[in-house]
N, C-alpha and C. Protein backbone atom coordinates (compact mmCIF):
# COMPACT_ATOMS: atom_id res chain seq x y z
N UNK A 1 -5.59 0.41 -29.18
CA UNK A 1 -5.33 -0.98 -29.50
C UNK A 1 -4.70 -1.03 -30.89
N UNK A 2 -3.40 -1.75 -31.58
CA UNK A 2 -2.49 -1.92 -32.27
C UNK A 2 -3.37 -2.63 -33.27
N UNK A 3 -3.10 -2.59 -34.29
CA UNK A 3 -3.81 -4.02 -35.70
C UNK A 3 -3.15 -5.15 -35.29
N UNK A 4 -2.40 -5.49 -34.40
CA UNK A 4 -2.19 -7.09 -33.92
C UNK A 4 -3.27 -7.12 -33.18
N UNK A 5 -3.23 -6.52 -31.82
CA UNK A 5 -3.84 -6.71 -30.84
C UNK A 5 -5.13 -7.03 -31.26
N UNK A 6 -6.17 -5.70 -32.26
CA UNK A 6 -7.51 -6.06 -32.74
C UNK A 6 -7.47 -7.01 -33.52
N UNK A 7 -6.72 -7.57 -34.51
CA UNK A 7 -6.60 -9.22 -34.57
C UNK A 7 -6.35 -9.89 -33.83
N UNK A 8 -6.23 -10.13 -32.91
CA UNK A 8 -5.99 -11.09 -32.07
C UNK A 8 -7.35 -11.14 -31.25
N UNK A 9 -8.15 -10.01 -31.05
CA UNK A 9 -8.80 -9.58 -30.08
C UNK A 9 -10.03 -10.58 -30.45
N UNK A 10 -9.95 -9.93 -32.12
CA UNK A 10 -11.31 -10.61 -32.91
C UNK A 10 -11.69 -12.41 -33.34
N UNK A 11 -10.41 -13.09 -33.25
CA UNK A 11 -9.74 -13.81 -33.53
C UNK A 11 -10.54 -14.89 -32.41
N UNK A 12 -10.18 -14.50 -30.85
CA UNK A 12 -10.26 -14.78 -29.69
C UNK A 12 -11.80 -14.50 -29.61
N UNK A 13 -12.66 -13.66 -30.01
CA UNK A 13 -14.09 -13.31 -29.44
C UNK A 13 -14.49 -13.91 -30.81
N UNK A 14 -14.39 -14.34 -31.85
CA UNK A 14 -14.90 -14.89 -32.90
C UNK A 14 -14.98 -16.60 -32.18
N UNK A 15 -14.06 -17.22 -31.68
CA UNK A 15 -13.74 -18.72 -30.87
C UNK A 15 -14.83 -18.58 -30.01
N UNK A 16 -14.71 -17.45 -28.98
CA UNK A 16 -15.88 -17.88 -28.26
C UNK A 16 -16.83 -17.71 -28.07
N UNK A 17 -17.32 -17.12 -29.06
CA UNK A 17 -18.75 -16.89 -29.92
C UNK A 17 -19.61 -17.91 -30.72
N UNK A 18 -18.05 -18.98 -31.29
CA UNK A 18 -18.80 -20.09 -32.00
C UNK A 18 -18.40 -21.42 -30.68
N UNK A 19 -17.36 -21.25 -30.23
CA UNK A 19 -17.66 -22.66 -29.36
C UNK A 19 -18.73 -22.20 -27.93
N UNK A 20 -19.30 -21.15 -27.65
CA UNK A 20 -20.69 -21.24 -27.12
C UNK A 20 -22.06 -21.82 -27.89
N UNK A 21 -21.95 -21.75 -29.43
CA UNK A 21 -22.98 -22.40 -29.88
C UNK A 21 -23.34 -21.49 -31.05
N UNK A 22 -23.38 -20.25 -31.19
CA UNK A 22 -22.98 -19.36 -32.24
C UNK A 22 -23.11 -20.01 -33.76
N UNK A 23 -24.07 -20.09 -34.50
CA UNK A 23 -24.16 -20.83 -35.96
C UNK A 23 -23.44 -19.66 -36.61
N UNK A 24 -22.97 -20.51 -37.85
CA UNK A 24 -22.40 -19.64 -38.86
C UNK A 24 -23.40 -18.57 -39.17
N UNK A 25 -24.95 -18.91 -39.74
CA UNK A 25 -25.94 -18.03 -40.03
C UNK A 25 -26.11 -17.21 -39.28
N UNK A 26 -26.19 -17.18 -37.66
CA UNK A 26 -26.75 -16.31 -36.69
C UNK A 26 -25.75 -15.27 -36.70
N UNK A 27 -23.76 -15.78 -36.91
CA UNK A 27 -23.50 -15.47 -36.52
C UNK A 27 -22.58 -13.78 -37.25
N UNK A 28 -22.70 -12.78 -37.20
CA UNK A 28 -22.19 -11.33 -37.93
C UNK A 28 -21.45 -11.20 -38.01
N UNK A 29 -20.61 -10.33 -39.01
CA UNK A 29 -19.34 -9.10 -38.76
C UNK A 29 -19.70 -8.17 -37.76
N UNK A 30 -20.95 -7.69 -37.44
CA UNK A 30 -21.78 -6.76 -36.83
C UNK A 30 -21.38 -6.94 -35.52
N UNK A 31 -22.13 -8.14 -35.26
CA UNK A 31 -21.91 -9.60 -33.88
C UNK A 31 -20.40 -9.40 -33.32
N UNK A 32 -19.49 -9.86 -33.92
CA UNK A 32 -18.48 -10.23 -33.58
C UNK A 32 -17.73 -8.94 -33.28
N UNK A 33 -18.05 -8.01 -34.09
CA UNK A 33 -17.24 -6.39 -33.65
C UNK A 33 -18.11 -6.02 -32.45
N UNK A 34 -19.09 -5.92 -32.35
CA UNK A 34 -19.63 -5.19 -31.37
C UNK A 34 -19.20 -6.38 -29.89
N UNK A 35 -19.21 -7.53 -29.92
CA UNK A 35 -18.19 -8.49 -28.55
C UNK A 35 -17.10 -7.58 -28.59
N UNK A 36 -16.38 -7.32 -29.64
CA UNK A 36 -15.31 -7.38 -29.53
C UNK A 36 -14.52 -5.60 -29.12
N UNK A 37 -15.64 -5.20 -29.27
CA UNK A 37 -15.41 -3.67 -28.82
C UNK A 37 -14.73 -2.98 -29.78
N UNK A 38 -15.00 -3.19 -30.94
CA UNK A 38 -13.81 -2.62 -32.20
C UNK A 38 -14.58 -2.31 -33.32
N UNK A 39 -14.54 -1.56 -34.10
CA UNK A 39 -15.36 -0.62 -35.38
C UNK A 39 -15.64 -1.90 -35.91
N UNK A 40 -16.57 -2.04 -36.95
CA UNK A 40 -17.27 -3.32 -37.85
C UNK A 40 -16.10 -3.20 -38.75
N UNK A 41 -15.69 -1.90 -39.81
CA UNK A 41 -14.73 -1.95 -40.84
C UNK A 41 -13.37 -2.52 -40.46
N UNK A 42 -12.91 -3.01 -38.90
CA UNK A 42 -11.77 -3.65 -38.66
C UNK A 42 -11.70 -5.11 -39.15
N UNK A 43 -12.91 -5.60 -39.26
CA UNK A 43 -12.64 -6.95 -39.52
C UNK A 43 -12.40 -7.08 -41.33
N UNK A 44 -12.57 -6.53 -41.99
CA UNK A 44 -12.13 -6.54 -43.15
C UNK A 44 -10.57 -5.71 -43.36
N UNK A 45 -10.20 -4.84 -42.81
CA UNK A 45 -9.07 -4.48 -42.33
C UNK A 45 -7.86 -5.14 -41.88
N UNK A 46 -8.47 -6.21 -40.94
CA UNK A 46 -7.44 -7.09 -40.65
C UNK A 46 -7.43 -8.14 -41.22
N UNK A 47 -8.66 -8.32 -42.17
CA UNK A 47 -8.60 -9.68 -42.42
C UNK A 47 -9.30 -9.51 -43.79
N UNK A 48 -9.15 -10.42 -44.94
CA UNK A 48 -9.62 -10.14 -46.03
C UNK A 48 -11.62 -9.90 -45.95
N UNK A 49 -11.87 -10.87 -45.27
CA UNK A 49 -13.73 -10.93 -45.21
C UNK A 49 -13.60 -12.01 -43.75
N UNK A 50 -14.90 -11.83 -43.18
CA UNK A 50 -15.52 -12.29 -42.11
C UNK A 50 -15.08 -13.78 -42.63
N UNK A 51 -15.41 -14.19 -43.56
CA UNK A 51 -14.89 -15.99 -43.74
C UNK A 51 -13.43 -16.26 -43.26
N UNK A 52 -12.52 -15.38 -43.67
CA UNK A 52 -11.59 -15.53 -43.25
C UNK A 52 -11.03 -15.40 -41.96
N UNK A 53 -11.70 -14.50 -41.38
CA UNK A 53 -11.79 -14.53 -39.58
C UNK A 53 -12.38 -16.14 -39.30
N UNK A 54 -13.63 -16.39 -39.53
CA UNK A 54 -13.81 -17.42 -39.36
C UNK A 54 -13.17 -19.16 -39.47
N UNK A 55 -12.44 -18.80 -40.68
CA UNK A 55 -11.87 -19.80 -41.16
C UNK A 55 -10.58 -19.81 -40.06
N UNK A 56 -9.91 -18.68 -39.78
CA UNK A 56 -8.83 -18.94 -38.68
C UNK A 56 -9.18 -18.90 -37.71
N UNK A 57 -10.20 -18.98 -36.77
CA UNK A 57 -10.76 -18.89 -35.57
C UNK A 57 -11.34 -20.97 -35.83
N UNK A 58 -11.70 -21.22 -36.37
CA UNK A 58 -11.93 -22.62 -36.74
C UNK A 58 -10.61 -23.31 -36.47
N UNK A 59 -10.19 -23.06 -37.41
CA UNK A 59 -8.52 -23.66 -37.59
C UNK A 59 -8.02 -23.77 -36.66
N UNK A 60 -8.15 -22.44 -35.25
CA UNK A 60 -7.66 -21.99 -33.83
C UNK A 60 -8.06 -23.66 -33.00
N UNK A 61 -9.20 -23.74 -33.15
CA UNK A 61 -10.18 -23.96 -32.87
C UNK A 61 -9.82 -25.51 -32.25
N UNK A 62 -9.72 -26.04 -33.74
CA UNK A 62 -9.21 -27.80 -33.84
C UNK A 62 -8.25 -27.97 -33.25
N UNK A 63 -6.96 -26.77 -33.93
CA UNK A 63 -5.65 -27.13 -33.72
C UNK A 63 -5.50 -27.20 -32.06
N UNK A 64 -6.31 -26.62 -31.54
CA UNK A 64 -6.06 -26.44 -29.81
C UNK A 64 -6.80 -28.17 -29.22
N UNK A 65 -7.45 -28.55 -29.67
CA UNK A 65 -8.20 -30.02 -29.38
C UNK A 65 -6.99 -30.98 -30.03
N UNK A 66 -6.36 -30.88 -31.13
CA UNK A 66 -4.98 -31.86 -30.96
C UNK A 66 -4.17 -31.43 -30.65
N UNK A 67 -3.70 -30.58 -30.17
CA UNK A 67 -2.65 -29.93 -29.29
C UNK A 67 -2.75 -30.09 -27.69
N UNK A 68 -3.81 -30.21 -27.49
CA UNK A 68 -4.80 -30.56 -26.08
C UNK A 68 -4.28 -32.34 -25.83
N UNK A 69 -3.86 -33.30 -27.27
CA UNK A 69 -3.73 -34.76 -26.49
C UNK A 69 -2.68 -34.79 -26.97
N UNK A 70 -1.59 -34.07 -28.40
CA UNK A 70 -0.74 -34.33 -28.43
C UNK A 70 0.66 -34.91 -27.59
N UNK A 71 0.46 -34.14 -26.37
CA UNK A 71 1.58 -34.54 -25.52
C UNK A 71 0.87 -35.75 -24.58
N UNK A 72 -0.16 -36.16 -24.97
CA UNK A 72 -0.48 -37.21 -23.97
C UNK A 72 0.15 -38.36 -24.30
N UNK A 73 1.61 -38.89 -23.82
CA UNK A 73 2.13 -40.25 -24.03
C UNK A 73 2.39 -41.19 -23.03
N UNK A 74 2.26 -42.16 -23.29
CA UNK A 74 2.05 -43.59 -22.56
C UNK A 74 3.12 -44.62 -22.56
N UNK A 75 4.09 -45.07 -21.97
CA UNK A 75 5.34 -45.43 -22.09
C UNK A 75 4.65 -46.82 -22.70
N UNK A 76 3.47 -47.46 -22.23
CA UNK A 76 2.99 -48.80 -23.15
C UNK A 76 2.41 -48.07 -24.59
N UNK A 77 2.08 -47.56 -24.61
CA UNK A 77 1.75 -47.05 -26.04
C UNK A 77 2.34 -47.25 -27.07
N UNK A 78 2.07 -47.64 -28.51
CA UNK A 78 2.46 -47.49 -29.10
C UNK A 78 3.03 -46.15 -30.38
N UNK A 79 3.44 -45.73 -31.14
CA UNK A 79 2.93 -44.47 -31.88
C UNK A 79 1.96 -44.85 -32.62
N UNK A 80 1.24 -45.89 -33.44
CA UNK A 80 -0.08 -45.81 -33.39
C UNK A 80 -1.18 -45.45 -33.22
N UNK A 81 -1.17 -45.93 -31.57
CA UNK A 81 -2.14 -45.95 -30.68
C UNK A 81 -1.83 -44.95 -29.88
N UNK A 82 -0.93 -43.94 -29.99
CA UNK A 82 -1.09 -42.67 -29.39
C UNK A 82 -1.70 -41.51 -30.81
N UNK A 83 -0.94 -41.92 -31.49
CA UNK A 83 -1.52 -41.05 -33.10
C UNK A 83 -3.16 -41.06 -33.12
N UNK A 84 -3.58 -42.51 -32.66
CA UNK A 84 -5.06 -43.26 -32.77
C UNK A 84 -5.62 -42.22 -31.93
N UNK A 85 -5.15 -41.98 -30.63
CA UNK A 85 -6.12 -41.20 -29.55
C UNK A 85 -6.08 -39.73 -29.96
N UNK A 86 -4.73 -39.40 -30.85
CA UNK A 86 -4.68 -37.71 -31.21
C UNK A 86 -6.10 -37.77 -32.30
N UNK A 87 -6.03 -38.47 -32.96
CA UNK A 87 -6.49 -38.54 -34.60
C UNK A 87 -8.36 -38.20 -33.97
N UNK A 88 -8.69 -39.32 -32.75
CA UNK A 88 -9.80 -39.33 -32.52
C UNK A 88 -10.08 -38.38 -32.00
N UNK A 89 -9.87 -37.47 -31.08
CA UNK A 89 -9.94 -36.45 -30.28
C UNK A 89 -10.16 -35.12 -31.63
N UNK A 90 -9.32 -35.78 -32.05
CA UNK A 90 -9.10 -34.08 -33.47
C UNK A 90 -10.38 -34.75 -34.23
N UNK A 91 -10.94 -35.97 -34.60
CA UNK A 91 -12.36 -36.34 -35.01
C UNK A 91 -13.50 -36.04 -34.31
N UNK A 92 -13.49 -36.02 -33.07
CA UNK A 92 -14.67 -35.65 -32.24
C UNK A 92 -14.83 -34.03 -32.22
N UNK A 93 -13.70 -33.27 -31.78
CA UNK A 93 -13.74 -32.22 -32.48
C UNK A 93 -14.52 -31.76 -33.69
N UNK A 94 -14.27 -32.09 -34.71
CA UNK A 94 -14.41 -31.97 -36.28
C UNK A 94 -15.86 -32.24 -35.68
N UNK A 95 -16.40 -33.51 -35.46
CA UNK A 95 -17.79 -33.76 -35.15
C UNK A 95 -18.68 -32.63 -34.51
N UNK A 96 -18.03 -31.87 -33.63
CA UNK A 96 -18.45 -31.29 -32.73
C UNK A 96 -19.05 -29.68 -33.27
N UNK A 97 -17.98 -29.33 -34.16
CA UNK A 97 -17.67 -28.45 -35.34
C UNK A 97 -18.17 -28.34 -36.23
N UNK A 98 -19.01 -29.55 -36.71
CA UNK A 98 -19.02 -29.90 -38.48
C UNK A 98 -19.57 -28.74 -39.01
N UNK A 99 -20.34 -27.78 -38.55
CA UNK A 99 -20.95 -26.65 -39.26
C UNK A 99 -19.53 -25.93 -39.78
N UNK A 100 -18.56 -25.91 -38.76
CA UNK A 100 -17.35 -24.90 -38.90
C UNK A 100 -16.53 -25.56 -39.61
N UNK A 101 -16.44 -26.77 -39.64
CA UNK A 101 -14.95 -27.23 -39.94
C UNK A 101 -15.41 -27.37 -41.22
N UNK A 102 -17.05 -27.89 -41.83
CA UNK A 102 -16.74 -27.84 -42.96
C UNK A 102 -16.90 -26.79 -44.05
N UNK A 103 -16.92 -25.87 -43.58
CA UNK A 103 -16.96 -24.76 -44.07
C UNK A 103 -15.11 -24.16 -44.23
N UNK A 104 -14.48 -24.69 -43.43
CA UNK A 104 -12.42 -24.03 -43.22
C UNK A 104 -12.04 -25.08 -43.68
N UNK A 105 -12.84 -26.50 -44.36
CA UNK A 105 -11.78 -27.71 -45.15
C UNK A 105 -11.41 -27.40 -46.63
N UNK A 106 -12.67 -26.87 -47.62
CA UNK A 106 -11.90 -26.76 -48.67
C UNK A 106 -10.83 -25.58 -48.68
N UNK A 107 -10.85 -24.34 -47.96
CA UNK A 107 -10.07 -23.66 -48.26
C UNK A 107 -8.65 -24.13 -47.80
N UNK A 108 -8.78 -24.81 -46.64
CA UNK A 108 -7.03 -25.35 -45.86
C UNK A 108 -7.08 -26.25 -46.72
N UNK A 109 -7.76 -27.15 -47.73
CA UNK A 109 -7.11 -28.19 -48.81
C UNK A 109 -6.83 -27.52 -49.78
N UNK A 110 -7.32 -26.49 -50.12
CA UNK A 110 -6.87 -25.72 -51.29
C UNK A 110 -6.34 -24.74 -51.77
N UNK A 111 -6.30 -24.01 -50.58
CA UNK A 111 -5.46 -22.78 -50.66
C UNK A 111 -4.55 -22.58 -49.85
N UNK A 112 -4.18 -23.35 -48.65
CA UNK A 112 -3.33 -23.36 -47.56
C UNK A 112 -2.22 -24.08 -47.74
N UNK A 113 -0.98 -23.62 -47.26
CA UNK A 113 0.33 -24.49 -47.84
C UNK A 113 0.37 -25.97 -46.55
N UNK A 114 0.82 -27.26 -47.35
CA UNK A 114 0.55 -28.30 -46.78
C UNK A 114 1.37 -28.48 -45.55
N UNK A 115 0.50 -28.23 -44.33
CA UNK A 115 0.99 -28.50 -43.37
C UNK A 115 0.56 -29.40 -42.66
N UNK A 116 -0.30 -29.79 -42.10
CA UNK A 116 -1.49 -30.41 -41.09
C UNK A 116 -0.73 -31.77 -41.13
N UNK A 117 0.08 -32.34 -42.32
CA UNK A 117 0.88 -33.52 -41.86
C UNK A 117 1.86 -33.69 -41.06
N UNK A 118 2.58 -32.37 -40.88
CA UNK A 118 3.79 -32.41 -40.20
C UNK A 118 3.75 -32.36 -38.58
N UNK A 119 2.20 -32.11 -38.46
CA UNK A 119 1.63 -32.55 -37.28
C UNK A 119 1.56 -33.99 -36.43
N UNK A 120 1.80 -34.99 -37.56
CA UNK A 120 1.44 -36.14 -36.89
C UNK A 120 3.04 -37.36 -37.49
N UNK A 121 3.68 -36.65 -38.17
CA UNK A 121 5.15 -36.44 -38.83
C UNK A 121 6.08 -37.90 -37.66
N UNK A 122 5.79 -37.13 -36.53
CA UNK A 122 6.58 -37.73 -35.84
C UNK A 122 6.04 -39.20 -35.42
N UNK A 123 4.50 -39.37 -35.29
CA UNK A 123 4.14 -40.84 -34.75
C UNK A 123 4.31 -41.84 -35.97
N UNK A 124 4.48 -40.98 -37.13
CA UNK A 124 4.38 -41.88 -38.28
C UNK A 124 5.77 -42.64 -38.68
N UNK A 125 6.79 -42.03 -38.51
CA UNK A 125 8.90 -42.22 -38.09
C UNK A 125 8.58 -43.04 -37.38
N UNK A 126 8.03 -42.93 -35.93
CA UNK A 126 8.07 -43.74 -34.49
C UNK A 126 7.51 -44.74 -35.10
N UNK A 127 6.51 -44.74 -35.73
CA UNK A 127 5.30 -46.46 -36.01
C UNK A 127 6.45 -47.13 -36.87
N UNK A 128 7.15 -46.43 -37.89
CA UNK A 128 8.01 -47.15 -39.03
C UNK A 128 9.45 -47.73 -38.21
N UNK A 129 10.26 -47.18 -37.43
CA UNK A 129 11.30 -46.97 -37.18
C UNK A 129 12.33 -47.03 -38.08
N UNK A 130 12.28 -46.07 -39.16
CA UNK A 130 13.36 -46.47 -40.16
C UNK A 130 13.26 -47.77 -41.12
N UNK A 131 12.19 -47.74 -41.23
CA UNK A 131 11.65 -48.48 -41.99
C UNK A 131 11.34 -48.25 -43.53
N UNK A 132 11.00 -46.74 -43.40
CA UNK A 132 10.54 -46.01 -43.97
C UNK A 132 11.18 -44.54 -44.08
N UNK A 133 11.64 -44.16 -45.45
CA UNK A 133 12.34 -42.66 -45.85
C UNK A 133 11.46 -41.81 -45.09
N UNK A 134 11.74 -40.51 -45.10
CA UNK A 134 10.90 -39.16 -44.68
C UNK A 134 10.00 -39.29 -46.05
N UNK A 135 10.50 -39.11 -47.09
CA UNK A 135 9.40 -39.07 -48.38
C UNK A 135 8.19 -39.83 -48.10
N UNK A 136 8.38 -41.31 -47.65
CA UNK A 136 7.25 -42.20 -47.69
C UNK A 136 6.35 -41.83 -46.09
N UNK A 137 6.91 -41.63 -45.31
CA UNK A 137 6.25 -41.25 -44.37
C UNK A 137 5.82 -39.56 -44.38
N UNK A 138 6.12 -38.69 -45.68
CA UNK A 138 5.24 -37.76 -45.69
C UNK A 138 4.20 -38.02 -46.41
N UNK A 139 4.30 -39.04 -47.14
CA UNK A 139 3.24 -39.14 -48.07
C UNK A 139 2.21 -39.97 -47.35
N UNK A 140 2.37 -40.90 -46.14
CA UNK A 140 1.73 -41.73 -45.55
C UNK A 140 0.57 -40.60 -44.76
N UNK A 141 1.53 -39.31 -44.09
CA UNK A 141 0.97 -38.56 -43.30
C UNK A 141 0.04 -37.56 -44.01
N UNK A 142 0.38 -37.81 -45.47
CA UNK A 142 -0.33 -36.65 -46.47
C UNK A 142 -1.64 -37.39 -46.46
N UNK A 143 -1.76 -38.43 -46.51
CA UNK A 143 -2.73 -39.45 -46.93
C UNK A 143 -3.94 -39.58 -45.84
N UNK A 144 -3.45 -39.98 -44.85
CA UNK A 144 -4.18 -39.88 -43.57
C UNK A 144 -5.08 -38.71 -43.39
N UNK A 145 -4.40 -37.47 -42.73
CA UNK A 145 -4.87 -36.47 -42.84
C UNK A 145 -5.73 -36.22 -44.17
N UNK A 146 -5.25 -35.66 -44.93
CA UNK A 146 -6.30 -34.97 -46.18
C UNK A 146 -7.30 -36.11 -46.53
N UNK A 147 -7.32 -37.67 -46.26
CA UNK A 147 -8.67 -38.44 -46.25
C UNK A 147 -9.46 -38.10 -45.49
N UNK A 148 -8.95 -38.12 -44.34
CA UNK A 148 -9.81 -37.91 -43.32
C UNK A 148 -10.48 -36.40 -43.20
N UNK A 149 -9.79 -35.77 -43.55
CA UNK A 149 -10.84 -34.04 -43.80
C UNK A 149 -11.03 -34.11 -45.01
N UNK A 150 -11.43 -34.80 -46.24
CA UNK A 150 -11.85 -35.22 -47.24
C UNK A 150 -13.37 -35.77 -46.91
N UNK A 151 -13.22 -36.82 -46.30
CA UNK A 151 -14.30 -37.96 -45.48
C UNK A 151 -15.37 -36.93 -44.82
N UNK A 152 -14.97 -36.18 -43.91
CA UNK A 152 -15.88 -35.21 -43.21
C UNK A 152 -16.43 -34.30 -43.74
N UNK A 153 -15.58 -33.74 -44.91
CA UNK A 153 -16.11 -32.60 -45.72
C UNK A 153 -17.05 -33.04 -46.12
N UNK A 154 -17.42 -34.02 -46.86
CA UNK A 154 -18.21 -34.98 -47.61
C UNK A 154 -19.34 -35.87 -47.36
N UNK A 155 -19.35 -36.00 -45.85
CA UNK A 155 -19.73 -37.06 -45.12
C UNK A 155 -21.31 -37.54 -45.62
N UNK A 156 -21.62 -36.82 -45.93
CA UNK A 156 -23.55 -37.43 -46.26
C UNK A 156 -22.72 -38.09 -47.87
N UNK A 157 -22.26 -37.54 -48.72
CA UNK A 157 -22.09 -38.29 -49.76
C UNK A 157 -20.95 -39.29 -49.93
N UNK A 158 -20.67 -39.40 -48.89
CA UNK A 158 -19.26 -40.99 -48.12
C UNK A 158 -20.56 -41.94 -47.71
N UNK A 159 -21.06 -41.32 -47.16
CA UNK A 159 -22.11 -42.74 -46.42
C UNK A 159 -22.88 -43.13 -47.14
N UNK A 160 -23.81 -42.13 -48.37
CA UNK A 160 -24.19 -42.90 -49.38
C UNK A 160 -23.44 -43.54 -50.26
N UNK A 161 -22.19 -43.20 -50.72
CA UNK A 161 -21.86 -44.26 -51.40
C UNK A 161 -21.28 -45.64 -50.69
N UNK A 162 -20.55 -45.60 -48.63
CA UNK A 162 -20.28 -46.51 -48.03
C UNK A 162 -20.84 -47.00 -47.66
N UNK A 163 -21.67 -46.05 -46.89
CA UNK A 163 -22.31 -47.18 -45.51
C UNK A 163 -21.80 -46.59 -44.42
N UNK A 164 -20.79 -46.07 -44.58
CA UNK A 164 -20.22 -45.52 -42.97
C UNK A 164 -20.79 -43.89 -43.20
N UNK A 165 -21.04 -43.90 -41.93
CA UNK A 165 -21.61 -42.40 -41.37
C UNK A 165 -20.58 -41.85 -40.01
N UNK A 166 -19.65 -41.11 -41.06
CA UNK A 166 -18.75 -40.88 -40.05
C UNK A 166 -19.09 -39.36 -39.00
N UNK A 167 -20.64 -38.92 -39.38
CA UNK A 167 -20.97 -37.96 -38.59
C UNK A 167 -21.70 -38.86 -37.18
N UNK A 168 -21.69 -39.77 -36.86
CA UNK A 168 -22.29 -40.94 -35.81
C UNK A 168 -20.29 -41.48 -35.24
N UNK A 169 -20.39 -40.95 -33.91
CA UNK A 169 -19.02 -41.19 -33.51
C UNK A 169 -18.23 -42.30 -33.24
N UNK A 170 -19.81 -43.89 -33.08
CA UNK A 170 -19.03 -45.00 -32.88
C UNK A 170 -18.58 -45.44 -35.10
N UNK A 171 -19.45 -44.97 -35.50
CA UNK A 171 -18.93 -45.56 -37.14
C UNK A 171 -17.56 -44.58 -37.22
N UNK A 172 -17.36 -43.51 -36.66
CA UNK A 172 -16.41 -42.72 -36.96
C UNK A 172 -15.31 -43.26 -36.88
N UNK A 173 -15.23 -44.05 -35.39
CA UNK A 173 -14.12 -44.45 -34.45
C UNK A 173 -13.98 -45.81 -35.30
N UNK A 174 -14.72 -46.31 -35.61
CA UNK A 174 -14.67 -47.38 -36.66
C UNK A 174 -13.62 -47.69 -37.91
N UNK A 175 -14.28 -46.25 -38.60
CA UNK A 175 -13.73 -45.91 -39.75
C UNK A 175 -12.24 -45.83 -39.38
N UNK A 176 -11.88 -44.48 -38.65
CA UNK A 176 -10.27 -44.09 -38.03
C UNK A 176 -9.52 -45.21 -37.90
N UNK A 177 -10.08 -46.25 -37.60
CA UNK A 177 -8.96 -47.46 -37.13
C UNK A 177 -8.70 -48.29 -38.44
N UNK A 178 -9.94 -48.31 -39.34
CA UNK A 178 -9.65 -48.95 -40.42
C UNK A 178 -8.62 -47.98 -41.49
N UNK A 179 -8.52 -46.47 -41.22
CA UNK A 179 -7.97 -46.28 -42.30
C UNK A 179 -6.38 -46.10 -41.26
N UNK A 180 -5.96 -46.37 -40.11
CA UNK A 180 -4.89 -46.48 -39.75
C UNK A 180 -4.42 -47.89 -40.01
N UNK A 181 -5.40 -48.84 -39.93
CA UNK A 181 -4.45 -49.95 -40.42
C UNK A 181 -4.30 -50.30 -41.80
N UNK A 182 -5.20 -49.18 -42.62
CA UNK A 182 -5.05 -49.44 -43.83
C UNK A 182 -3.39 -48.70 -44.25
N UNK A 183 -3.00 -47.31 -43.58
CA UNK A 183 -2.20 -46.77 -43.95
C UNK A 183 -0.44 -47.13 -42.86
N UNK A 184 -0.94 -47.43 -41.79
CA UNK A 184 0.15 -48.05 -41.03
C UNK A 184 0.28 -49.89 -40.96
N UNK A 185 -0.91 -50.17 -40.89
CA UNK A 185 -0.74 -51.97 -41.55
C UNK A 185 -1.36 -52.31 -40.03
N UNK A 186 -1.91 -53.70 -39.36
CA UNK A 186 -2.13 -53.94 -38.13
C UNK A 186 -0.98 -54.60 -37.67
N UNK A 187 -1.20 -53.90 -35.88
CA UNK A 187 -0.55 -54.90 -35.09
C UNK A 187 -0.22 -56.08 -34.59
């Protein structure tokens, strides 16, 4: 087996190790090599430390749950209210996750080059129609995103200082709509 392949291998048995239920604590370098049929010293080999397996097996993780509704479009739809159903789906996720995700947020806010907006890039053009430069609608999409994995990272100390408990999925769904019409305006 190639150093792609055993990255990839580990990558793949690290995912379904934690979306069976797998805690961060329970879960090994030990663990995850021995699933994975590959020496323990590979995972530092391919990868700087076990966090970092983890952190891209997370990342895998989400990105496949908005990639999962991204193409779901609705000729009544608006881009909004299709952004609205990506945004929530990639929130329930996160919910679903929170051990994982918040453990892979500060490093993708802080060490990862800014991408995660260019993800949602396009509903944000569609909501404006030229309304709005690319500049202002990256910054709209910068905003959205990094609040919202800001909000979650944070969430016990958001709700004490709000009130909203965005780890409870109807305040979540709550929240999401208020900060889309805060950042796209209402219909």
């Amino acid at each position: 087996m190639g150093n792609k392949e055993t990255r990839n291998r580990l990558i793949e048995v690290t995912k379904r190790l934690l979306t069976e239920g797998n805690s961060l604590e329970t879960l090994t370098a030990r663990h995850i090599s021995s699933e994975a049929g590959v020496n323990l010293a590979m995972i530092n080999y391919c990868f700087k430390s076990k966090d970092e397996l983890l952190k891209i097996a997370v990342e895998e993780i989400v990105a496949t749950e908005f990639y999962k509704y991204v193409d779901v479009k609705s000729d009544n739809s608006t881009a909004k209210e299709q952004l609205r159903n990506i945004l929530y789906h990639v929130c329930k996720a996160m919910l679903k996750y929170s051990s994982l995700t918040r453990m892979s947020i500060p490093y993708i806010m802080l060490n990862e080059e800014i991408s995660l907006p260019y993800d949602i890039m396009p509903f944000i053009k569609k909501h404006y129609e030229g309304k709005k430069d690319e500049t202002q609608c990256k910054v709209i999409a910068f905003h959205i995103v990094y609040t919202m994995q800001l909000i979650f990272y944070r969430s016990k100390d958001f709700f004490k200082y709000s009130g909203i408990d965005v780890d409870d999925e109807a305040m979540m769904e709550e929240f999401l709509d208020s900060q889309l019409d805060l950042f796209l305006g209402r219909e």
